[in-house]
Protein backbone atom coordinates (compact mmCIF):
# COMPACT_ATOMS: atom_id res chain seq x y z
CA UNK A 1 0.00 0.00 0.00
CA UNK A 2 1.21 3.58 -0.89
CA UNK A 3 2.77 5.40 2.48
CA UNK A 4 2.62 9.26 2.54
CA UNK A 5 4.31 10.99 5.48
CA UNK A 6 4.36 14.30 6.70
CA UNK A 7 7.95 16.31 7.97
CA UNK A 8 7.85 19.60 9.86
CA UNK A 9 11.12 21.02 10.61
CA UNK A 10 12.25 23.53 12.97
CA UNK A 11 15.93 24.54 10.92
CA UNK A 12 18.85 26.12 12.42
CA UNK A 13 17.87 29.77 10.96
CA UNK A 14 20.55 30.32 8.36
CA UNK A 15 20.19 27.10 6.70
CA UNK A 16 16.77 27.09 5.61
CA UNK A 17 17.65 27.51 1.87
CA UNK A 18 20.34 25.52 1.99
CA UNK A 19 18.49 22.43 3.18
CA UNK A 20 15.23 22.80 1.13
CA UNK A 21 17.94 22.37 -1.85
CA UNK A 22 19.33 19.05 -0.38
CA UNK A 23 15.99 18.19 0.10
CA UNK A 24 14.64 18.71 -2.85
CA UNK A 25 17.36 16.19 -4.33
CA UNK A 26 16.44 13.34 -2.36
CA UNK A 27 14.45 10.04 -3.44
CA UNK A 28 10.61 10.21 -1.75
CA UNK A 29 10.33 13.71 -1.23
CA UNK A 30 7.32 14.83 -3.21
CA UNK A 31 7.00 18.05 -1.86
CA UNK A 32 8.79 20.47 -0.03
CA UNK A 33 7.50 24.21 1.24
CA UNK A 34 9.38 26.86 2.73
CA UNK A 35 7.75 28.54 5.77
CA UNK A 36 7.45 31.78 6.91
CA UNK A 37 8.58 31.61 10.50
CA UNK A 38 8.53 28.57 12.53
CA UNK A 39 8.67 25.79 11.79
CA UNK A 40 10.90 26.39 8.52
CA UNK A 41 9.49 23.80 6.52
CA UNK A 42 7.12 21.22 4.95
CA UNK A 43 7.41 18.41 3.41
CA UNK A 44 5.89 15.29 2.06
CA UNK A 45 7.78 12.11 1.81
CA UNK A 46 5.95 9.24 -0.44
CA UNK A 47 7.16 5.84 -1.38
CA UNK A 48 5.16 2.49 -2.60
CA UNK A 49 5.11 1.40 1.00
CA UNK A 50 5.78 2.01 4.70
CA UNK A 51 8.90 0.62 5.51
CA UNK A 52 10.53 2.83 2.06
CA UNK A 53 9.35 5.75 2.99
CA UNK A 54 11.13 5.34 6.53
CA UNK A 55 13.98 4.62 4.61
CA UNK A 56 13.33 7.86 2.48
CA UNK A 57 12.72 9.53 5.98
CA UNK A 58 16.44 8.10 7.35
CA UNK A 59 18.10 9.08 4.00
CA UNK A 60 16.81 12.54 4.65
CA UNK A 61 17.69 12.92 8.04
CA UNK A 62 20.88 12.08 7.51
CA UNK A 63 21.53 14.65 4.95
CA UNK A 64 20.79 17.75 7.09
CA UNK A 65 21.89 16.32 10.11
CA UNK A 66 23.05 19.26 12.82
CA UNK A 67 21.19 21.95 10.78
CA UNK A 68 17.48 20.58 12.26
CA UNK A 69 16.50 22.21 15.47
CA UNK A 70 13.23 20.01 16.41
CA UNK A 71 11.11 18.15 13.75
CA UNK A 72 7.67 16.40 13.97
CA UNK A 73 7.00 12.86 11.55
CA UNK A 74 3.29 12.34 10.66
CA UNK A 75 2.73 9.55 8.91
CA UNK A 76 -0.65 9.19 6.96
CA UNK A 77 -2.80 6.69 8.10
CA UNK A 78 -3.90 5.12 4.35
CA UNK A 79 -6.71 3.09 5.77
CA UNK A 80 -8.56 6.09 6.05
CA UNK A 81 -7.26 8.05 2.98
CA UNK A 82 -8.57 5.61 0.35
CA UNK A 83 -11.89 6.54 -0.17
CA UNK A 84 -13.63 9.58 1.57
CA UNK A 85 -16.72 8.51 1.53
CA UNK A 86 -16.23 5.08 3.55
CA UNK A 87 -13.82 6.74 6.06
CA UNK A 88 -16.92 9.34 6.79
CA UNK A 89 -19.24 6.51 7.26
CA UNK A 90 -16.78 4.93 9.76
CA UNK A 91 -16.55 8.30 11.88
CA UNK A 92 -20.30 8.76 11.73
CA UNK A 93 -20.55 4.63 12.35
């Protein structure tokens, strides 16, 4: 099953260009959005399944490592994110 996860990073103020251009060369990384103010960025890591995109997630960790003040990983939950008309059934349920 597709895996979609959701970064936030808090950056190390200077660097926030700098690492939205690593980023933006690594596999998984979809999407990436520069913020204004905190936290820096955005980003959306996707792969063809959960244990790649932690992989993708590691890969792109490592490559800003020491320039990341505080970050948050939200992974998607694709059970729900399939079809939005049975996930609203099983909230109303």
């Amino acid at each position: 099953m597709p895996a979609k996860v959701y970064v936030i990073l808090d950056l190390v103020h200077t660097y926030s260009a700098h690492v939205a251009q690593i980023l933006r060369t690594k596999p998984g990384v979809a999407q990436i959005d520069l913020l204004d103010g905190a936290p820096s960025i955005i980003m959306v890591i996707e792969a063809p399944e959960r244990l790649k995109a932690g992989e993708y997630l590691v890969d792109v960790l490592d490559s800003v490592d020491g320039m990341i003040e505080n970050l948050r990983v939200l992974p998607v939950d694709q059970s729900l994110a399939k079809s939005p008309a049975k996930s609203a059934r099983r909230m109303t349920s």
